[in-house]
C-alpha atoms as a PDB file:
ATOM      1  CA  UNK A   1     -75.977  17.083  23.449  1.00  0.00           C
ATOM      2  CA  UNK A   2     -78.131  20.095  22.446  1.00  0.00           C
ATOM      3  CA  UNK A   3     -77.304  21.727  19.118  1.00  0.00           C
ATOM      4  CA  UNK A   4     -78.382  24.709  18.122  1.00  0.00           C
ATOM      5  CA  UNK A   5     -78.199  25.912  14.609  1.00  0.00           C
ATOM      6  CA  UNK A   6     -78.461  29.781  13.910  1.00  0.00           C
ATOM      7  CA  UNK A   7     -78.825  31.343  10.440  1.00  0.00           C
ATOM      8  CA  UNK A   8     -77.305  34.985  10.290  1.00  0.00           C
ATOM      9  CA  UNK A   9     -80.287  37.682  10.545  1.00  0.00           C
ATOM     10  CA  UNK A  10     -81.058  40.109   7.421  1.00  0.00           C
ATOM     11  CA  UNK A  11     -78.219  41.430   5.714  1.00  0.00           C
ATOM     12  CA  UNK A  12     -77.874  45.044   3.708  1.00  0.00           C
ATOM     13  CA  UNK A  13     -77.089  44.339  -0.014  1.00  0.00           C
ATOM     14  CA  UNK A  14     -76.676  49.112  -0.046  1.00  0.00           C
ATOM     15  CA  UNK A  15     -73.080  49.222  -0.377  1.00  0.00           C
ATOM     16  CA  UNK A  16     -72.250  46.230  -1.149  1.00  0.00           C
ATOM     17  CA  UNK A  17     -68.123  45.981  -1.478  1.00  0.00           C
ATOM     18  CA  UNK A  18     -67.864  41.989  -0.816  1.00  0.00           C
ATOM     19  CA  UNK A  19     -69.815  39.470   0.432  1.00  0.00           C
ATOM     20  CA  UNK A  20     -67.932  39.135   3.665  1.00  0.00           C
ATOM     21  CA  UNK A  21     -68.311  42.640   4.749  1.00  0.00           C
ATOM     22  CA  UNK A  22     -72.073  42.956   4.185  1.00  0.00           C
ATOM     23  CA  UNK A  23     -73.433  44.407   7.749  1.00  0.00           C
ATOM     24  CA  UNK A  24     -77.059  43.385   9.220  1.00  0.00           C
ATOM     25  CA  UNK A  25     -79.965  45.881   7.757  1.00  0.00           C
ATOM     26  CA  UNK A  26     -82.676  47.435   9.681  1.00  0.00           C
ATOM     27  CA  UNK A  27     -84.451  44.348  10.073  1.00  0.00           C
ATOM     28  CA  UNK A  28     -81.502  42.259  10.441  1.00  0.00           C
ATOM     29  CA  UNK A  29     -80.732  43.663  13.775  1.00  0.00           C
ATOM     30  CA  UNK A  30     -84.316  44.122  15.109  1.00  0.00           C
ATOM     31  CA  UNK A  31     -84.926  40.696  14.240  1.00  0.00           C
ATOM     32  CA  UNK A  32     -81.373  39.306  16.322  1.00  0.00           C
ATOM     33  CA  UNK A  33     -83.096  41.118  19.400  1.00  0.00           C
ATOM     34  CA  UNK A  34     -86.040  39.148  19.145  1.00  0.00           C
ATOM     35  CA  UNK A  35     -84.511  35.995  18.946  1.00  0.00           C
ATOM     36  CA  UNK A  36     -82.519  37.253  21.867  1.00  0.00           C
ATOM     37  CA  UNK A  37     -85.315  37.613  24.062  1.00  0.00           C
ATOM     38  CA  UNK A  38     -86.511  34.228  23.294  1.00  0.00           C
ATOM     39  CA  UNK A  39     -82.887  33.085  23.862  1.00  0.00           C
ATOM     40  CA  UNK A  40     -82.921  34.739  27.040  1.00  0.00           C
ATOM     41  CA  UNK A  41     -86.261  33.975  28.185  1.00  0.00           C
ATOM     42  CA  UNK A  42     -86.084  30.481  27.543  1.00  0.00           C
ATOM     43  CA  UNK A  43     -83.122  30.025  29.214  1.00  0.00           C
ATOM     44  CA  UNK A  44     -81.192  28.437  26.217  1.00  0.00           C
ATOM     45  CA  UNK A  45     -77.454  28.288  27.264  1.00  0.00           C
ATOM     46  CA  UNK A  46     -74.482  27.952  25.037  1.00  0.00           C
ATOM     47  CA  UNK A  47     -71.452  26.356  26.593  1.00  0.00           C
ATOM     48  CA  UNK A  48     -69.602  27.242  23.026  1.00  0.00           C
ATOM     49  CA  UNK A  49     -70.390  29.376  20.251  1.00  0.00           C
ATOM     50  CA  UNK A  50     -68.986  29.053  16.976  1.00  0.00           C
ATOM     51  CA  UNK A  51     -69.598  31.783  14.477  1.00  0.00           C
ATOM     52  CA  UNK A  52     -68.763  32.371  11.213  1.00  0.00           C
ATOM     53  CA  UNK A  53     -66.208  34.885  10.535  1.00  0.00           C
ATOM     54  CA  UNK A  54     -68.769  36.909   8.206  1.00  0.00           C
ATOM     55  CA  UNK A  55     -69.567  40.945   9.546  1.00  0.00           C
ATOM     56  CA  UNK A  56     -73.052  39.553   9.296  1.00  0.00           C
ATOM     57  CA  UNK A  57     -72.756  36.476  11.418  1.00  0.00           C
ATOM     58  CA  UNK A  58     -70.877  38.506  13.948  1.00  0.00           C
ATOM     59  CA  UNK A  59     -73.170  41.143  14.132  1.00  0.00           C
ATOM     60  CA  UNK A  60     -76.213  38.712  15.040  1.00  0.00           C
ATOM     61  CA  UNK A  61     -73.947  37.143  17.540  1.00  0.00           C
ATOM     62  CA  UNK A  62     -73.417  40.938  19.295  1.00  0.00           C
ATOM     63  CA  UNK A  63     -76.670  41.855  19.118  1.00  0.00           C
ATOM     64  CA  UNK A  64     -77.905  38.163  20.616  1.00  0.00           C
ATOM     65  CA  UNK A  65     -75.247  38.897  23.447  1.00  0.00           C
ATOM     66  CA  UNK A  66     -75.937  42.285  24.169  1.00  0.00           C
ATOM     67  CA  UNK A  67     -79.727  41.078  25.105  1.00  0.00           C
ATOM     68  CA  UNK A  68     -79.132  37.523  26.492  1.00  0.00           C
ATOM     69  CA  UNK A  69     -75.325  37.804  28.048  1.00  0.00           C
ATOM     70  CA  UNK A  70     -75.678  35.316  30.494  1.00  0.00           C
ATOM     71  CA  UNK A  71     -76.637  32.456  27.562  1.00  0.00           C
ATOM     72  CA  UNK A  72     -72.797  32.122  26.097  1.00  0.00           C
ATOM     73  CA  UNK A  73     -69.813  30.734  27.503  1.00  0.00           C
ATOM     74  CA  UNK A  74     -66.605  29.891  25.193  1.00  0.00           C
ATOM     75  CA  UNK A  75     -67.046  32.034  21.665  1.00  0.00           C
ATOM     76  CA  UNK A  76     -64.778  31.275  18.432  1.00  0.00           C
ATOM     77  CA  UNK A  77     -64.704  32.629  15.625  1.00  0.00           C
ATOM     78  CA  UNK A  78     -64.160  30.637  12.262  1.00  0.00           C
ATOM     79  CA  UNK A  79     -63.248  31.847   8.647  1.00  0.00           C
ATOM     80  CA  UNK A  80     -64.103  27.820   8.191  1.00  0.00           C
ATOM     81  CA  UNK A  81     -67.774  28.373   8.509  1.00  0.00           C
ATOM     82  CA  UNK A  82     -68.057  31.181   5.808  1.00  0.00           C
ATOM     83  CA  UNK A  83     -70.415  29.881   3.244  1.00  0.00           C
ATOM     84  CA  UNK A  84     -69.751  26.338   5.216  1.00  0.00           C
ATOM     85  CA  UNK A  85     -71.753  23.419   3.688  1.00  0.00           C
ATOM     86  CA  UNK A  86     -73.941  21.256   5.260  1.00  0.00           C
ATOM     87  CA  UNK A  87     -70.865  18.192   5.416  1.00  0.00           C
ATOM     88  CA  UNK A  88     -68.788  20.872   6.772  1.00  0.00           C
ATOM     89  CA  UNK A  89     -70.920  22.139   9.547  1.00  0.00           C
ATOM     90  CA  UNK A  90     -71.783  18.363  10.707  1.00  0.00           C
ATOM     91  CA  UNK A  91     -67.598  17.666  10.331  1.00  0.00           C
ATOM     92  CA  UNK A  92     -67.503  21.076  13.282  1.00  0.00           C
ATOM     93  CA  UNK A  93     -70.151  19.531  15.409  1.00  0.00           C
ATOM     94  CA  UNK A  94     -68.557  15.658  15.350  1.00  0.00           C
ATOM     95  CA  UNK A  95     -65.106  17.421  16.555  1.00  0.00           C
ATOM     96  CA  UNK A  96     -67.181  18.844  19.741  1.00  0.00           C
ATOM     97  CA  UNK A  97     -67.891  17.233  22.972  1.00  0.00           C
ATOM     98  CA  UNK A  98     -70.115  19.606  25.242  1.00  0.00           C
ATOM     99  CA  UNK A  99     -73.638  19.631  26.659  1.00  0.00           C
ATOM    100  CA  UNK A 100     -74.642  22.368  24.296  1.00  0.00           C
ATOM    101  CA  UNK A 101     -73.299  23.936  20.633  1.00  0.00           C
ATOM    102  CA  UNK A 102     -74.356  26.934  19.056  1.00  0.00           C
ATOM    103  CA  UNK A 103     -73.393  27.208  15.370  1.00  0.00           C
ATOM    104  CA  UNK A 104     -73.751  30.470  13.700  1.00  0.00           C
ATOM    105  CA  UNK A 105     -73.606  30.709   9.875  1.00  0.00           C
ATOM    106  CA  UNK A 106     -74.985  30.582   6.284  1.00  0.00           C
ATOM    107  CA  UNK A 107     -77.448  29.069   3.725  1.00  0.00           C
ATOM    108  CA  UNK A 108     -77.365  26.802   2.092  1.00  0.00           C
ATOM    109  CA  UNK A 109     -75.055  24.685   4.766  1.00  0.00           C
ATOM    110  CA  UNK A 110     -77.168  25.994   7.226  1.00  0.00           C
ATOM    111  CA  UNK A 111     -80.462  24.193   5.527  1.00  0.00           C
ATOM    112  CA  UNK A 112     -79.116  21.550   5.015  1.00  0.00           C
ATOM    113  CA  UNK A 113     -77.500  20.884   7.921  1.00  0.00           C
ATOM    114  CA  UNK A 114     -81.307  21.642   9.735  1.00  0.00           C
ATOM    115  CA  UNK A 115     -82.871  19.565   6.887  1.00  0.00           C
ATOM    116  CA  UNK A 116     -80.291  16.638   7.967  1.00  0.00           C
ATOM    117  CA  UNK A 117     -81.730  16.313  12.167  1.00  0.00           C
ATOM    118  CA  UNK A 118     -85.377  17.263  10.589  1.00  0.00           C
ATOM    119  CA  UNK A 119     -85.509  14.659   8.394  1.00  0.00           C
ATOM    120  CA  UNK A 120     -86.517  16.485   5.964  1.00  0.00           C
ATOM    121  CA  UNK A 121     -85.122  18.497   2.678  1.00  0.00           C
ATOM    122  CA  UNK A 122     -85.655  22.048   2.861  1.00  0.00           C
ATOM    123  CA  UNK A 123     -83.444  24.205   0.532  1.00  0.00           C
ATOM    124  CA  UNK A 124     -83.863  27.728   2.323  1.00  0.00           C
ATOM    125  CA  UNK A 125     -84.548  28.542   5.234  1.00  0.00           C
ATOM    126  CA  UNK A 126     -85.102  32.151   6.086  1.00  0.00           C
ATOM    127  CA  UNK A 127     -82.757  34.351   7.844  1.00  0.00           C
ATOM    128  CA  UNK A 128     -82.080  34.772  11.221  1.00  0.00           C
ATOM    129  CA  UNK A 129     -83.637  31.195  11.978  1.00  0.00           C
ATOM    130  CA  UNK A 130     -83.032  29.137  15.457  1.00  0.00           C
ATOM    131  CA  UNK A 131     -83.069  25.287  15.395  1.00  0.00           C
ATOM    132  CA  UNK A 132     -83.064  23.499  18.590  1.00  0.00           C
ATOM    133  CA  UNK A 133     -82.207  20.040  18.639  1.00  0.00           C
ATOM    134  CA  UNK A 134     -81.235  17.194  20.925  1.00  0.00           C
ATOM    135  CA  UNK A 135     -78.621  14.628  19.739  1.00  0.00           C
ATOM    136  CA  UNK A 136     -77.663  11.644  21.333  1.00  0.00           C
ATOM    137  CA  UNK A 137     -75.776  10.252  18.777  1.00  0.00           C
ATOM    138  CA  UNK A 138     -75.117  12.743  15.907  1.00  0.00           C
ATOM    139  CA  UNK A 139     -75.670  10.412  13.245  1.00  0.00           C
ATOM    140  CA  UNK A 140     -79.224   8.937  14.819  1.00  0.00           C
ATOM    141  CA  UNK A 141     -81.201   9.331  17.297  1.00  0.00           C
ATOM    142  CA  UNK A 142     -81.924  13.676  17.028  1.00  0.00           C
ATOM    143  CA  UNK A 143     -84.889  14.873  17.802  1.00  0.00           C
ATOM    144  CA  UNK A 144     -85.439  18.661  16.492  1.00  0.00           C
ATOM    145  CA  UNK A 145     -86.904  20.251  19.709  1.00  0.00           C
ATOM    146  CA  UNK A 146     -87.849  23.840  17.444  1.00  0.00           C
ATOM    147  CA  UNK A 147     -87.461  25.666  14.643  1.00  0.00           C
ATOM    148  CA  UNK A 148     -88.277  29.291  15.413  1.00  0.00           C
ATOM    149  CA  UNK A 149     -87.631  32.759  13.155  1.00  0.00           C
ATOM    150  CA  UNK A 150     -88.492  36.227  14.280  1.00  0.00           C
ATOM    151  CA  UNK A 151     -90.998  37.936  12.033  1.00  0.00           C
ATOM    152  CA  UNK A 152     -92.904  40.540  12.765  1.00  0.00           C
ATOM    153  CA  UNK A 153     -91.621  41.825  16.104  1.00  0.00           C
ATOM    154  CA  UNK A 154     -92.581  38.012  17.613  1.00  0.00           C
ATOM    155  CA  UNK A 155     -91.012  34.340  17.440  1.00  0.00           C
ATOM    156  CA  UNK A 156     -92.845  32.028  14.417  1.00  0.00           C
ATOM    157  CA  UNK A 157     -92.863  28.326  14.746  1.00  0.00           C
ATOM    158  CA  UNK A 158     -91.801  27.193  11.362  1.00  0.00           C
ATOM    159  CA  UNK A 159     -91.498  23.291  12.477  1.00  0.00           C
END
């Protein structure tokens, strides 16, 4: 199985009414279509998509779509991965049984849950961050094939 693990791009804190409703900043979305590209050009393909319910997380999912349409099959949306923990993101991919996942939420489950298949701890990782990893067995045997963020108008290798 190939799980992929997406952190939501930069959000706008101008505004702010409630956490929830925070839209993608400048950045944010500029960043989404360079991960997009390297989605696209890489040929990653997501047989299903879950996304947090969060205006943020479904804003990077658009903007991902709108430049790499042909990567996605099945999308859901879940008010369950909102600020999800690490337990609770593993507890979404155990209840799966496809050749490929994409999960798209929030620190600090999302670190954790990357810091889990990396073997390592790492508290925060930045936003709008990729992991790629191959699972045999979800428990054992995962090998983190990438971890990739867009900075500067081009994809960084942060593993």
């Amino acid at each position: 199985m190939k799980i992929y693990l997406l952190r939501h791009a930069k959000s706008s804190w101008e505004d702010y009414v409630n956490d929830h409703s925070r839209p993608l900043d400048k950045r944010g979305k500029k960043d989404a279509a360079v991960l997009a590209d390297f989605i696209r050009k890489n040929g990653i393909l997501f047989k299903i998509t879950l996304c947090s319910s969060a205006i943020r997380t479904r804003e990077t999912l658009d903007i991902i779509i709108k430049n790499a349409p042909d990567s996605f099959d099945e999308i859901r949306y879940l008010d369950s991965l909102y600020l999800a923990s690490g337990e609770e993101i593993m507890d979404h991919l155990k209840e799966r049984t496809c050749s490929s996942i994409l999960v798209i939420g929030h620190n600090p489950g999302l670190s954790e849950a990357i810091s889990f298949f990396a073997h390592h701890e790492t508290s925060d990782y930045p936003t709008c961050v990729l992991a790629g990893i191959t699972s045999k067995n979800l428990m054992q045997k995962s090998q983190v094939d990438f971890i990739v963020r867009p900075q500067s108008g081009k994809i960084v290798n942060l593993s």
